[in-house]
PDB file of N, CA and C in Angstrom:
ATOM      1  N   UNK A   1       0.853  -1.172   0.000  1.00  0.00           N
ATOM      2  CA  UNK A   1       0.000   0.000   0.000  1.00  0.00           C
ATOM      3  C   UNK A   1       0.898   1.234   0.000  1.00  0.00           C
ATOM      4  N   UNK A   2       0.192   2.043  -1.020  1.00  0.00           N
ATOM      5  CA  UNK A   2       1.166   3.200  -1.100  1.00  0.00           C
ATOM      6  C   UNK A   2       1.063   4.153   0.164  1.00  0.00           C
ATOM      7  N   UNK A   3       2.130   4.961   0.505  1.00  0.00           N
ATOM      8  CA  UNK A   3       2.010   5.962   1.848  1.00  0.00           C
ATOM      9  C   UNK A   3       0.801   6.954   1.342  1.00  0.00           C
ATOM     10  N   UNK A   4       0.685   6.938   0.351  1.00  0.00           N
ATOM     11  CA  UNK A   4      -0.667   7.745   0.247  1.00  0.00           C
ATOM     12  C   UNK A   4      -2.362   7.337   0.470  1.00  0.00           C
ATOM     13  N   UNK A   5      -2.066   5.958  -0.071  1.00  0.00           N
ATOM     14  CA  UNK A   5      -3.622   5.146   0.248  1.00  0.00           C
ATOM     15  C   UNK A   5      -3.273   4.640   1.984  1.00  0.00           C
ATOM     16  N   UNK A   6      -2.308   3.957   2.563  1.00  0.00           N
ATOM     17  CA  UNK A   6      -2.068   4.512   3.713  1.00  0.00           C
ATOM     18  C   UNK A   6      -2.795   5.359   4.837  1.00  0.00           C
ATOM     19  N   UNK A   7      -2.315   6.945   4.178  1.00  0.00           N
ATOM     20  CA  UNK A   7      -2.869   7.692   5.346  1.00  0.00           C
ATOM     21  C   UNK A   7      -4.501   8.159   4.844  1.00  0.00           C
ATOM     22  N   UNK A   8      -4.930   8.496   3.728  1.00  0.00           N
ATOM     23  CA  UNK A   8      -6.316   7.538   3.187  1.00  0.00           C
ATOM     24  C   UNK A   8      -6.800   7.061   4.155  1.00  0.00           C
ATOM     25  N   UNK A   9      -6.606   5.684   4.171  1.00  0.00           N
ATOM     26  CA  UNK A   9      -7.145   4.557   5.145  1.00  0.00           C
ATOM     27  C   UNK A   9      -7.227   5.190   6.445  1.00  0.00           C
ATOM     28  N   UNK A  10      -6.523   5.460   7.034  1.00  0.00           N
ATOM     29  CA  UNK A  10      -5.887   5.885   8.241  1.00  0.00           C
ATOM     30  C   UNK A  10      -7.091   7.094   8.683  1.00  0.00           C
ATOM     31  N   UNK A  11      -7.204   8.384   7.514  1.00  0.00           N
ATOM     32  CA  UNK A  11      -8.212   8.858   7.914  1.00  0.00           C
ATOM     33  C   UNK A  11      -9.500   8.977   7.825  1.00  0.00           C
ATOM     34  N   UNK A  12      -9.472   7.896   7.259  1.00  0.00           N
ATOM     35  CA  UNK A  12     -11.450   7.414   7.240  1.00  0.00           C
ATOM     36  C   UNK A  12     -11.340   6.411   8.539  1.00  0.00           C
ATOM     37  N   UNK A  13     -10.865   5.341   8.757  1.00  0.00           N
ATOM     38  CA  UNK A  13     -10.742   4.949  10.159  1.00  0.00           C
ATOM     39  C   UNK A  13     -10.963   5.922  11.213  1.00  0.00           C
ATOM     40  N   UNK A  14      -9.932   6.953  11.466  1.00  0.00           N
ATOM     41  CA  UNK A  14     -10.132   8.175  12.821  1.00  0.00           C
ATOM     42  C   UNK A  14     -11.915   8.931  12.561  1.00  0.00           C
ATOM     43  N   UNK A  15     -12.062   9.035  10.980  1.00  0.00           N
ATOM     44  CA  UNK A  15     -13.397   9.520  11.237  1.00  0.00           C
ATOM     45  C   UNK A  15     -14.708   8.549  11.623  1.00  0.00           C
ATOM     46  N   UNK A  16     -14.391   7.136  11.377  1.00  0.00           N
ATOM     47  CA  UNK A  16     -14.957   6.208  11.930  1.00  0.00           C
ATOM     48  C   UNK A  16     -15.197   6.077  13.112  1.00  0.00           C
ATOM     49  N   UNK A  17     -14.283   5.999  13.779  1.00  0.00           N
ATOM     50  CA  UNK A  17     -14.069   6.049  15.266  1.00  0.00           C
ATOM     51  C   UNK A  17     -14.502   7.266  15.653  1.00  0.00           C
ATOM     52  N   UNK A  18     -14.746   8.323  15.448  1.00  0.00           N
ATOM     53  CA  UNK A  18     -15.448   9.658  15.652  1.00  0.00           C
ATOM     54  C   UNK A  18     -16.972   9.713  15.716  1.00  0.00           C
ATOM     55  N   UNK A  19     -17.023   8.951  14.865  1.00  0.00           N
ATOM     56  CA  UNK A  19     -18.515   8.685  15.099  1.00  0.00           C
ATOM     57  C   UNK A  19     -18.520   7.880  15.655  1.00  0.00           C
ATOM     58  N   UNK A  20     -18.300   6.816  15.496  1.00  0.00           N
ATOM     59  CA  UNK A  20     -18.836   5.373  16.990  1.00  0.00           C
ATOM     60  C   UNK A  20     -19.000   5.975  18.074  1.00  0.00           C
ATOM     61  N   UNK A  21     -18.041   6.979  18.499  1.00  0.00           N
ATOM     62  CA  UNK A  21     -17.645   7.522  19.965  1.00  0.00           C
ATOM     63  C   UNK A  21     -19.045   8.173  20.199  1.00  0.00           C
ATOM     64  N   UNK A  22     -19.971   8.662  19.413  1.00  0.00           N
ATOM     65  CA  UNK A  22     -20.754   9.881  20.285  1.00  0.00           C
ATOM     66  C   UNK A  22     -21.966   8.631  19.611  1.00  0.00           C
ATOM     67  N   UNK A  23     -22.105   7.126  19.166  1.00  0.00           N
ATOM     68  CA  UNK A  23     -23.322   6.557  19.346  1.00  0.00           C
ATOM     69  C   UNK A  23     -24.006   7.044  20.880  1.00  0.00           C
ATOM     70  N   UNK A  24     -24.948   7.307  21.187  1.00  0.00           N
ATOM     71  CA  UNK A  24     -25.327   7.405  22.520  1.00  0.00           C
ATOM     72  C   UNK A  24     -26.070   5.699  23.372  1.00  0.00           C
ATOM     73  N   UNK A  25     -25.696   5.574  24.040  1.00  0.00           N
ATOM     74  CA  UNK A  25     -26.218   4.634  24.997  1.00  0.00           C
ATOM     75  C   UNK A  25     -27.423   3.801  25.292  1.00  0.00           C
ATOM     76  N   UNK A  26     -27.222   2.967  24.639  1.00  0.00           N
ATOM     77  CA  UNK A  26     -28.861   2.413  24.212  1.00  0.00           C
ATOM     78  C   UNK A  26     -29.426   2.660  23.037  1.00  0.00           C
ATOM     79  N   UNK A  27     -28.935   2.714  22.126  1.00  0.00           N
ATOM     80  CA  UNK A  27     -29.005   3.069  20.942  1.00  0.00           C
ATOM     81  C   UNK A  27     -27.563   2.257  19.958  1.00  0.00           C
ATOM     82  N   UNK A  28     -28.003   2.115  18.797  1.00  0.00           N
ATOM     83  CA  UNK A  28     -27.181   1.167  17.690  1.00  0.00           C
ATOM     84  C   UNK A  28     -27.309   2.446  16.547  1.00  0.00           C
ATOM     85  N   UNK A  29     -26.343   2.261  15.853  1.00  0.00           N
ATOM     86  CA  UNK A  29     -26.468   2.792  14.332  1.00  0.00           C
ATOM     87  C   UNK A  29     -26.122   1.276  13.741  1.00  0.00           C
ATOM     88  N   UNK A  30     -25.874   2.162  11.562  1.00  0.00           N
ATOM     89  CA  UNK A  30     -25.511   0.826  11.029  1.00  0.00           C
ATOM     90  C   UNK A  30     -23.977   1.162  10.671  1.00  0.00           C
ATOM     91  N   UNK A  31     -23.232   0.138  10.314  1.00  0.00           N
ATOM     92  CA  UNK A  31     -22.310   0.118   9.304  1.00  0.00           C
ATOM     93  C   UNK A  31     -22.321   1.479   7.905  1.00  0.00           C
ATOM     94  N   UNK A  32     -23.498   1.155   7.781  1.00  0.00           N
ATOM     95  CA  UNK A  32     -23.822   2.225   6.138  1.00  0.00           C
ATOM     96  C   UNK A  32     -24.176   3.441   6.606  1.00  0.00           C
ATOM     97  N   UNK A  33     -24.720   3.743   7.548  1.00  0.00           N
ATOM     98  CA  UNK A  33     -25.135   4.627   8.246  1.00  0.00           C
ATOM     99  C   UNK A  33     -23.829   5.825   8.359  1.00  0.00           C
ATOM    100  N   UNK A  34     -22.498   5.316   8.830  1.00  0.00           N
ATOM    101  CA  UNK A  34     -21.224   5.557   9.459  1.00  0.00           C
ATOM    102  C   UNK A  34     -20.658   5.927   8.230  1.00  0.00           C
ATOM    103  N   UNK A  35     -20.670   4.873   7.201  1.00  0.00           N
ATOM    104  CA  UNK A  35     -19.405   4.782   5.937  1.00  0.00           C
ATOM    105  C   UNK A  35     -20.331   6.422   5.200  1.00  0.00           C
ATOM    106  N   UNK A  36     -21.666   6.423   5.432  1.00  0.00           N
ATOM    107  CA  UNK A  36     -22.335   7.486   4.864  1.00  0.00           C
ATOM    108  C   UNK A  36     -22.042   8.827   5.024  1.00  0.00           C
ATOM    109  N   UNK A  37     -21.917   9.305   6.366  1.00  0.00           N
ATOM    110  CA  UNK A  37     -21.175   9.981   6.987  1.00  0.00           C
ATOM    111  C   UNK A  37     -19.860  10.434   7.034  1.00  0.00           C
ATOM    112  N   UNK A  38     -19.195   9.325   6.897  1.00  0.00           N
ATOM    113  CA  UNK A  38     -17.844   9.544   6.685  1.00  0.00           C
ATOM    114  C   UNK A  38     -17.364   9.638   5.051  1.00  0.00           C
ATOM    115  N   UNK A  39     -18.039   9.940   4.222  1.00  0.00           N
ATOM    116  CA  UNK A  39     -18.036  10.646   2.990  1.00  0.00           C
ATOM    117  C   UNK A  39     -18.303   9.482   2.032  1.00  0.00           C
ATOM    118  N   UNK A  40     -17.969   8.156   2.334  1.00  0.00           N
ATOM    119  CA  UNK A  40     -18.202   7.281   1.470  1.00  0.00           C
ATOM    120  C   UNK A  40     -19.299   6.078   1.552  1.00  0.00           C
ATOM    121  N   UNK A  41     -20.220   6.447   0.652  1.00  0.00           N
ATOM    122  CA  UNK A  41     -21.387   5.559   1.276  1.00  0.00           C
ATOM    123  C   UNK A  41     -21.438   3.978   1.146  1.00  0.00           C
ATOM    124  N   UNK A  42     -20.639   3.638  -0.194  1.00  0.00           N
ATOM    125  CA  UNK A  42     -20.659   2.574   0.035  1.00  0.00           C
ATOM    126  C   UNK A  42     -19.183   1.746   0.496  1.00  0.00           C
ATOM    127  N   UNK A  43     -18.915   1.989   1.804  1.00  0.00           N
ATOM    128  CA  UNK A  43     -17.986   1.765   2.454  1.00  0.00           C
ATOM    129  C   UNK A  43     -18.025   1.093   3.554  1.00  0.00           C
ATOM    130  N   UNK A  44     -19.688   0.596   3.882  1.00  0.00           N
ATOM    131  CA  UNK A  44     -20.049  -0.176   4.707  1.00  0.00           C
ATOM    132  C   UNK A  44     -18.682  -0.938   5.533  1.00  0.00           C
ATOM    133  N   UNK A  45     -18.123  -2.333   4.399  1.00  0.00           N
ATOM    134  CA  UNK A  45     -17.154  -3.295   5.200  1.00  0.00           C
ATOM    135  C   UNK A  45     -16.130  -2.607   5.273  1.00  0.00           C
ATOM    136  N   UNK A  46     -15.413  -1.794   4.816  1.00  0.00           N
ATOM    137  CA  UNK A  46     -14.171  -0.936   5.525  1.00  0.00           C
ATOM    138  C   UNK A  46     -14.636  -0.216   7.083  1.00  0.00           C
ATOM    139  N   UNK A  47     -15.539   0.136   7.752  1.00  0.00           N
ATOM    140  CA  UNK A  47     -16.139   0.591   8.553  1.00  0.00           C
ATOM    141  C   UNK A  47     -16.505  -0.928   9.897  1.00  0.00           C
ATOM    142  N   UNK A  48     -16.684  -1.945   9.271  1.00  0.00           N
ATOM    143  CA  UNK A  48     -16.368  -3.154   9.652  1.00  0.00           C
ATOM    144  C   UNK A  48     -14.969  -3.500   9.948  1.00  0.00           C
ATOM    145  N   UNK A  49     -13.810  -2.952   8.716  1.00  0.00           N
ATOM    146  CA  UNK A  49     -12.230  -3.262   9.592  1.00  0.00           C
ATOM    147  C   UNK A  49     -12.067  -2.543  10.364  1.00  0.00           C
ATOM    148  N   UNK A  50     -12.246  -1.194  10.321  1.00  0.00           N
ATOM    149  CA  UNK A  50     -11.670  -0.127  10.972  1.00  0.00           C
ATOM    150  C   UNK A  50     -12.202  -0.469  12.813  1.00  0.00           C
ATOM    151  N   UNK A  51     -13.553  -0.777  12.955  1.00  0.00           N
ATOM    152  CA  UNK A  51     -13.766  -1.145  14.027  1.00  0.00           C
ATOM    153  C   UNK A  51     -13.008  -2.713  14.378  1.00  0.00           C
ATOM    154  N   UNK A  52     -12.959  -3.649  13.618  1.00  0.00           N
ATOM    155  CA  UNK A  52     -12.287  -4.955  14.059  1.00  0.00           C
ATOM    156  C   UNK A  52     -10.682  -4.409  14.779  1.00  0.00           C
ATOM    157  N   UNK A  53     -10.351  -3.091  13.897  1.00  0.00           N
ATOM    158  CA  UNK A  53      -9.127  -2.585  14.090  1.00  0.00           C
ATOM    159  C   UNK A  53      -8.900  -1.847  15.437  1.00  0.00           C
ATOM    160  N   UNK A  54     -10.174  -1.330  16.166  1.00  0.00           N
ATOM    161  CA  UNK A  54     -10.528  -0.701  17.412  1.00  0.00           C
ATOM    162  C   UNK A  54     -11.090  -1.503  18.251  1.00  0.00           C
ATOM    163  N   UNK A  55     -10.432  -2.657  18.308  1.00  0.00           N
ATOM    164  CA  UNK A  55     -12.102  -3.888  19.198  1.00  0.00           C
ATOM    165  C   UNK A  55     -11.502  -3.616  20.725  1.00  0.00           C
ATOM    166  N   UNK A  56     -10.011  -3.264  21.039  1.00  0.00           N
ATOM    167  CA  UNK A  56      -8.995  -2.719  22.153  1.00  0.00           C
ATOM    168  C   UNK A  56      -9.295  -1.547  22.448  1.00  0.00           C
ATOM    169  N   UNK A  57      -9.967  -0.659  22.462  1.00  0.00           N
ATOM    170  CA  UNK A  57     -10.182   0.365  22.218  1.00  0.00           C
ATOM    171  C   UNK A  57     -11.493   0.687  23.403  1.00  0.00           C
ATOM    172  N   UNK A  58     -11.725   2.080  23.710  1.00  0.00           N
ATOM    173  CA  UNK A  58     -13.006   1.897  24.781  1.00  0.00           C
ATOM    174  C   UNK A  58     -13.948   2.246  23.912  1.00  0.00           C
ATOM    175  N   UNK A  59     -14.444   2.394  22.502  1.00  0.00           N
ATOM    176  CA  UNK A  59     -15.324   2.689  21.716  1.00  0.00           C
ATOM    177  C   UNK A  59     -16.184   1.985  21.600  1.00  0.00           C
ATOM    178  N   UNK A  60     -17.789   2.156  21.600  1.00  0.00           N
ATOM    179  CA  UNK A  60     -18.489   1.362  22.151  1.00  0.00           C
ATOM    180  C   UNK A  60     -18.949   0.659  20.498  1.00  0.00           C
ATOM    181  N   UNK A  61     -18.096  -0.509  19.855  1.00  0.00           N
ATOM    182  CA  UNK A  61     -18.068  -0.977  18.677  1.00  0.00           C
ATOM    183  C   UNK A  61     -19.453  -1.429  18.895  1.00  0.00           C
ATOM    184  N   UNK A  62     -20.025  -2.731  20.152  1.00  0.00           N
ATOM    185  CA  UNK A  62     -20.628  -3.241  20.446  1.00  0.00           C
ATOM    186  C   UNK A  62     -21.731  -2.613  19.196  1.00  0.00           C
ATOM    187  N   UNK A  63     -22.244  -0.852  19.916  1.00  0.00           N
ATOM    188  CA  UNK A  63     -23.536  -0.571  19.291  1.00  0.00           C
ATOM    189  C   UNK A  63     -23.601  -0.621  17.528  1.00  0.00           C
ATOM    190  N   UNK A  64     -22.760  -0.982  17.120  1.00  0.00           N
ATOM    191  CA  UNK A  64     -22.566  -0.839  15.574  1.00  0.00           C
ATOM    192  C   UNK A  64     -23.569  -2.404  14.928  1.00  0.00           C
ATOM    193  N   UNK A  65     -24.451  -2.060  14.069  1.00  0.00           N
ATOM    194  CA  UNK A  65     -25.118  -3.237  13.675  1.00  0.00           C
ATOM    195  C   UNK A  65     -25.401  -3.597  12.144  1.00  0.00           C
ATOM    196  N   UNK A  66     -25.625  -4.413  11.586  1.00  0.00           N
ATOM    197  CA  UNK A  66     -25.497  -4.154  10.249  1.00  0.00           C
ATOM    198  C   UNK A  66     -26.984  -3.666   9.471  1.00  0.00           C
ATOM    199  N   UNK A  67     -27.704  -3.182   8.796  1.00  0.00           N
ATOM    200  CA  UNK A  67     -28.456  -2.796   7.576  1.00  0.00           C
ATOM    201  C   UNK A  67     -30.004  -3.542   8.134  1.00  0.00           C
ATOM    202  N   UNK A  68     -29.678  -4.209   8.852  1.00  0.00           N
ATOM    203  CA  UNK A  68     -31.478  -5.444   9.048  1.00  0.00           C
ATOM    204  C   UNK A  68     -31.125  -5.427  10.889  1.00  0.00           C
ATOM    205  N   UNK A  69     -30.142  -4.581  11.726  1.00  0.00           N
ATOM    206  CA  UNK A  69     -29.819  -4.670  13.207  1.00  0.00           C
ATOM    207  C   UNK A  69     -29.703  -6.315  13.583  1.00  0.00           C
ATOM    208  N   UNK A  70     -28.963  -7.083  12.576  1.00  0.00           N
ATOM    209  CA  UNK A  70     -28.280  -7.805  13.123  1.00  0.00           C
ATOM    210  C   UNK A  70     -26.977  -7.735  13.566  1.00  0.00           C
ATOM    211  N   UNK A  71     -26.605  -8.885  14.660  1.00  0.00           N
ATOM    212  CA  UNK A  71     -24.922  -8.265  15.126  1.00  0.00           C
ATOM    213  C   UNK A  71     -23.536  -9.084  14.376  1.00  0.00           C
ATOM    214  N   UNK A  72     -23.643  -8.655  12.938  1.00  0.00           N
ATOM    215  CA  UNK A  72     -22.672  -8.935  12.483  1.00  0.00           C
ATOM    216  C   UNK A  72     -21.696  -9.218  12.985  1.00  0.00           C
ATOM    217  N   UNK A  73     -20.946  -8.021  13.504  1.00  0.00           N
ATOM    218  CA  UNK A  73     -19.954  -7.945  13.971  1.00  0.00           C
ATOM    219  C   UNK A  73     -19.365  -8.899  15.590  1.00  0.00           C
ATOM    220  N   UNK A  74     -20.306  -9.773  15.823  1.00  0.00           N
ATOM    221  CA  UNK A  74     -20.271 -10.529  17.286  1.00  0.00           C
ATOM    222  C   UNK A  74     -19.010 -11.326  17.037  1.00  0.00           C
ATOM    223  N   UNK A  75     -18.814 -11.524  15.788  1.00  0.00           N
ATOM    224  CA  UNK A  75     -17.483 -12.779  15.870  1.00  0.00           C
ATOM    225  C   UNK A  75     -16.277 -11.897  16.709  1.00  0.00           C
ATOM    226  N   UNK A  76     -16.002 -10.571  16.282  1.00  0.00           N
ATOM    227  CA  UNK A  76     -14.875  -9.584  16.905  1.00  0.00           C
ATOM    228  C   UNK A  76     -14.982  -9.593  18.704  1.00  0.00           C
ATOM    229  N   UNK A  77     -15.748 -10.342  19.322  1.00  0.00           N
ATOM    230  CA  UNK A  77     -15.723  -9.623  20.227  1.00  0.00           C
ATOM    231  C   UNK A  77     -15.113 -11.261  21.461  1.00  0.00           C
ATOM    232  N   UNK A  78     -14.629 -10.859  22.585  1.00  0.00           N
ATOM    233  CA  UNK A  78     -14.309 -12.284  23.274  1.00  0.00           C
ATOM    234  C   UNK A  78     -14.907 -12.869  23.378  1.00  0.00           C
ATOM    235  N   UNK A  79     -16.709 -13.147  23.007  1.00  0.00           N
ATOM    236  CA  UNK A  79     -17.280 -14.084  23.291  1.00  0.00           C
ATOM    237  C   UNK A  79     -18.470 -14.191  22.048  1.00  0.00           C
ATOM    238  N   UNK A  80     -19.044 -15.504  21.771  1.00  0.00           N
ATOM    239  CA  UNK A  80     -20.157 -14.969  20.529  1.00  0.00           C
ATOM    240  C   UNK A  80     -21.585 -13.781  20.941  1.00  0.00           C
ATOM    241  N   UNK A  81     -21.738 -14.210  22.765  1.00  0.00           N
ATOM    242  CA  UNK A  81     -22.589 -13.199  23.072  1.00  0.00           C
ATOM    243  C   UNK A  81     -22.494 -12.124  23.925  1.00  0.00           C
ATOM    244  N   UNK A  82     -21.457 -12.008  23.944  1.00  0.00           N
ATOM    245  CA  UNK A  82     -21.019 -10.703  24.532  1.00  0.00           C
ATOM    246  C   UNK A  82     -21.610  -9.229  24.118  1.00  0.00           C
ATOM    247  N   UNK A  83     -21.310  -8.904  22.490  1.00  0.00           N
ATOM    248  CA  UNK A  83     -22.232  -8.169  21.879  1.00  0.00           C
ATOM    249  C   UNK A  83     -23.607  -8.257  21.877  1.00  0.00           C
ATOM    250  N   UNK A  84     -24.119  -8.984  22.170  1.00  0.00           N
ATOM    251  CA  UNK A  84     -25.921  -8.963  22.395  1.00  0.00           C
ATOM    252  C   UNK A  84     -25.971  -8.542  23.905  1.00  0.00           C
ATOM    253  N   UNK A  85     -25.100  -8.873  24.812  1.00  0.00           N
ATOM    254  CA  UNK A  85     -25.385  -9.180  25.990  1.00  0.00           C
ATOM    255  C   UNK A  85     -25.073  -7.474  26.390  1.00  0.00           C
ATOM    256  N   UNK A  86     -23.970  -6.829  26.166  1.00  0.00           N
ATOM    257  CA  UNK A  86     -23.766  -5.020  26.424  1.00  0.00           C
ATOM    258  C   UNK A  86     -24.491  -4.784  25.732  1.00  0.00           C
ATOM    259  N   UNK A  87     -25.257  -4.934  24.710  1.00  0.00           N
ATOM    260  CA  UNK A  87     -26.691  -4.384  24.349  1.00  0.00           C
ATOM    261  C   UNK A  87     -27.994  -4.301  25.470  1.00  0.00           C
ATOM    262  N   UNK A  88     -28.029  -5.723  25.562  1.00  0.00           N
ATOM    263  CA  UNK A  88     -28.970  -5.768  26.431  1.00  0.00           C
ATOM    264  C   UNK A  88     -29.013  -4.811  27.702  1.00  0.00           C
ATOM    265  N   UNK A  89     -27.699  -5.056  28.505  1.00  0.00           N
ATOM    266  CA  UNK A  89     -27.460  -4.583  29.130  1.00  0.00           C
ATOM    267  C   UNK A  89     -27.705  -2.840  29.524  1.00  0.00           C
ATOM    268  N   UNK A  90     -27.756  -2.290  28.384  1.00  0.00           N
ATOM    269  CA  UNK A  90     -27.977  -0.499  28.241  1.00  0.00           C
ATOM    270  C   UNK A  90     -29.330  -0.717  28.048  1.00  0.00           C
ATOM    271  N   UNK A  91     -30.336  -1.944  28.029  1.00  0.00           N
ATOM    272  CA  UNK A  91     -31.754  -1.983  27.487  1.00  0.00           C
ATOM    273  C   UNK A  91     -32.051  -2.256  26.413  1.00  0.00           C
ATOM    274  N   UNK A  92     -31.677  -2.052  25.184  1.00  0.00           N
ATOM    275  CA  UNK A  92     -31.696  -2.651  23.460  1.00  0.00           C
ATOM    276  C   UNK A  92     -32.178  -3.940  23.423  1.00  0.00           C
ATOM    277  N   UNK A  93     -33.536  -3.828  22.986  1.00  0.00           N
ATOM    278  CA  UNK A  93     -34.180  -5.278  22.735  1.00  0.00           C
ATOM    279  C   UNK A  93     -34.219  -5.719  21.406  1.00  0.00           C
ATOM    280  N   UNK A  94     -34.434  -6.621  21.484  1.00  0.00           N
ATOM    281  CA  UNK A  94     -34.277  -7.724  19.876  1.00  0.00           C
ATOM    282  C   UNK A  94     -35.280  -8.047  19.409  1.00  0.00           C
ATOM    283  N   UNK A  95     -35.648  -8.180  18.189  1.00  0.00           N
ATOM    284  CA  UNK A  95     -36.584  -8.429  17.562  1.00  0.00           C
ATOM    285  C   UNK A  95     -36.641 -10.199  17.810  1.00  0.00           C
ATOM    286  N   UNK A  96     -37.885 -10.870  17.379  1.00  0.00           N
ATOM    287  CA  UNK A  96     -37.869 -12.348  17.716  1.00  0.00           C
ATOM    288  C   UNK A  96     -36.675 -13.271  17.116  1.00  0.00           C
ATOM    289  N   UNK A  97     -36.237 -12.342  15.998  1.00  0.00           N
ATOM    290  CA  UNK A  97     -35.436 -13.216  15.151  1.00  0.00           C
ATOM    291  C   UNK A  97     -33.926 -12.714  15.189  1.00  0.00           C
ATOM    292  N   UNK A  98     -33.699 -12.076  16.483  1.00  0.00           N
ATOM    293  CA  UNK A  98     -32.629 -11.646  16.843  1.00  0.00           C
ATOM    294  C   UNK A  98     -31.699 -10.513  16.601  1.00  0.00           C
ATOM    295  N   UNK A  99     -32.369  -9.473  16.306  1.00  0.00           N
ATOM    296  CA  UNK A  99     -32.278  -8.336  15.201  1.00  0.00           C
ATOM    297  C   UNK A  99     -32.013  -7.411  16.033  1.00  0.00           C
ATOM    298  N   UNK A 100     -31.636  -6.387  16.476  1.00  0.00           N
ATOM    299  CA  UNK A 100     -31.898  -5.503  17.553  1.00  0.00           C
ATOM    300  C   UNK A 100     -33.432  -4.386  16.052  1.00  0.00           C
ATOM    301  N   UNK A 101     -34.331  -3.952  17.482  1.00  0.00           N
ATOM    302  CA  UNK A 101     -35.352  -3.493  17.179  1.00  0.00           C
ATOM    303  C   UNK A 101     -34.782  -2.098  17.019  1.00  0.00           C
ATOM    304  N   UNK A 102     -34.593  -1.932  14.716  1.00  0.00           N
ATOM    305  CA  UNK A 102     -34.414  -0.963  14.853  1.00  0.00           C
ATOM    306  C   UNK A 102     -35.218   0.549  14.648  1.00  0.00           C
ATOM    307  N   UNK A 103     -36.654   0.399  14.757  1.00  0.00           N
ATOM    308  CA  UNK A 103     -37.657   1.591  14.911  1.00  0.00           C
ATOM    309  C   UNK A 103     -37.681   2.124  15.663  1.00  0.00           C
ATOM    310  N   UNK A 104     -36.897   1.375  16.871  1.00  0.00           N
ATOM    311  CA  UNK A 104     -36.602   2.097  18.390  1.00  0.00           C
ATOM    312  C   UNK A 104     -35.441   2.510  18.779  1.00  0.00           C
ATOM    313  N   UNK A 105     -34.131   1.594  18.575  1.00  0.00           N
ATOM    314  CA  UNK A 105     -33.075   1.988  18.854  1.00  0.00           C
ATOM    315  C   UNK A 105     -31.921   2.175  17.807  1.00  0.00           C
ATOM    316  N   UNK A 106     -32.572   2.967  16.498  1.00  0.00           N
ATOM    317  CA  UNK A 106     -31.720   3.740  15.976  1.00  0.00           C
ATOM    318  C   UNK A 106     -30.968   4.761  15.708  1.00  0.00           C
ATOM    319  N   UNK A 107     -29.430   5.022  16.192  1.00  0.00           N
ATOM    320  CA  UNK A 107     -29.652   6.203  16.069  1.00  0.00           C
ATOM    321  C   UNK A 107     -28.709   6.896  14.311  1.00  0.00           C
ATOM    322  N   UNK A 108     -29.335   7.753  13.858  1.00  0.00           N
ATOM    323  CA  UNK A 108     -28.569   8.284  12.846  1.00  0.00           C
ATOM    324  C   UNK A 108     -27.696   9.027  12.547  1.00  0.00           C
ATOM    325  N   UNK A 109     -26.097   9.088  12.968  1.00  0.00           N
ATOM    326  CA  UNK A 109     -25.361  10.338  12.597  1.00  0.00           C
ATOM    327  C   UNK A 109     -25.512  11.491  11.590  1.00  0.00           C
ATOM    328  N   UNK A 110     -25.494  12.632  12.322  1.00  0.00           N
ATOM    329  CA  UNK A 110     -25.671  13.918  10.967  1.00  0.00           C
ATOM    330  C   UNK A 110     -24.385  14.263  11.119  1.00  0.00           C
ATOM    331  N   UNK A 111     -24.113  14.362   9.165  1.00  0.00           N
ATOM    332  CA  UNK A 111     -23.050  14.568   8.378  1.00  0.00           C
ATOM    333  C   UNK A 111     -23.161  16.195   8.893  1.00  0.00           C
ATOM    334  N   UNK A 112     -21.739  16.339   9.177  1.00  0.00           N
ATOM    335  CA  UNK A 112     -21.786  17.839   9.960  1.00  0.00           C
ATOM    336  C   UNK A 112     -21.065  18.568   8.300  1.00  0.00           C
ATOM    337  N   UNK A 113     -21.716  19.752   8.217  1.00  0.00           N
ATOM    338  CA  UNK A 113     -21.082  20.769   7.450  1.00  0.00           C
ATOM    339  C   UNK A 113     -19.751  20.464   6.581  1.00  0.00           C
ATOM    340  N   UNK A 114     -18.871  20.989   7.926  1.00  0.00           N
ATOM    341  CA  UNK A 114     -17.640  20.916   7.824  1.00  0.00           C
ATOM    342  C   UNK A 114     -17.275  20.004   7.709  1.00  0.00           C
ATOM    343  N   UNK A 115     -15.984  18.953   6.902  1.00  0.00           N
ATOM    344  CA  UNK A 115     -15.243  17.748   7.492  1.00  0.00           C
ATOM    345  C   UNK A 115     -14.905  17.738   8.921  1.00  0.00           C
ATOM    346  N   UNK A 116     -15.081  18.293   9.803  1.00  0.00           N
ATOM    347  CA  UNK A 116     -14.559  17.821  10.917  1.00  0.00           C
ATOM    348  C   UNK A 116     -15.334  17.364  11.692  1.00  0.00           C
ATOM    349  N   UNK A 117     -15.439  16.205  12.341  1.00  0.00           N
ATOM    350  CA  UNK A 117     -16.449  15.321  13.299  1.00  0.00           C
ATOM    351  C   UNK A 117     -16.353  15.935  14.900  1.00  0.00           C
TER     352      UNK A 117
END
């Protein structure tokens, strides 16, 4: 990878993580939701590394869900239900088919003005 696609990468990741940080508590966004925001919409699974890349991190990856509020992302985490379970935990209920219910606990980042998050 060139030092230019590099720091690229590098800063769509930090704006990734910029947003995860202010998901609020009891509440999920999506993957597409994030990559949308962060200028590139269809950037969904890069938004998927960048968090696999932050799973050490105190960012609450957990609330990140995919397109239908399933928890994709559960394989990243130390346990398969760990991610359902800090959901639960803030209150986030699931649909029957294991979905987190997202008419209720979605929340949507607004693309601010400026580039800066």
């Amino acid at each position: 990878m060139s030092k230019e696609n590099s720091q690229k990468k590098n800063d769509f990741f930090d704006k990734v993580y910029k947003v995860v940080a202010k998901i609020p508590y009891g509440k999920v966004t999506t993957y597409g939701s994030i990559a949308e925001v962060c200028g590139i919409k269809s950037a969904a699974r890069t938004v998927g590394w960048a968090l696999n890349s932050a799973k050490h991190s105190n960012l609450p990856c957990h609330r990140v869900v995919n397109r239908f509020g399933a928890l994709s992302g559960k394989t990243h985490f130390a346990g398969p239900k760990l991610m359902e379970d800090l959901l639960r935990s803030e209150g986030v209920e699931f649909t029957e088919d294991g979905c987190v219910n997202l008419e209720k606990y979605l929340w949507k980042p607004e693309k601010k003005r400026s580039s800066k998050f």
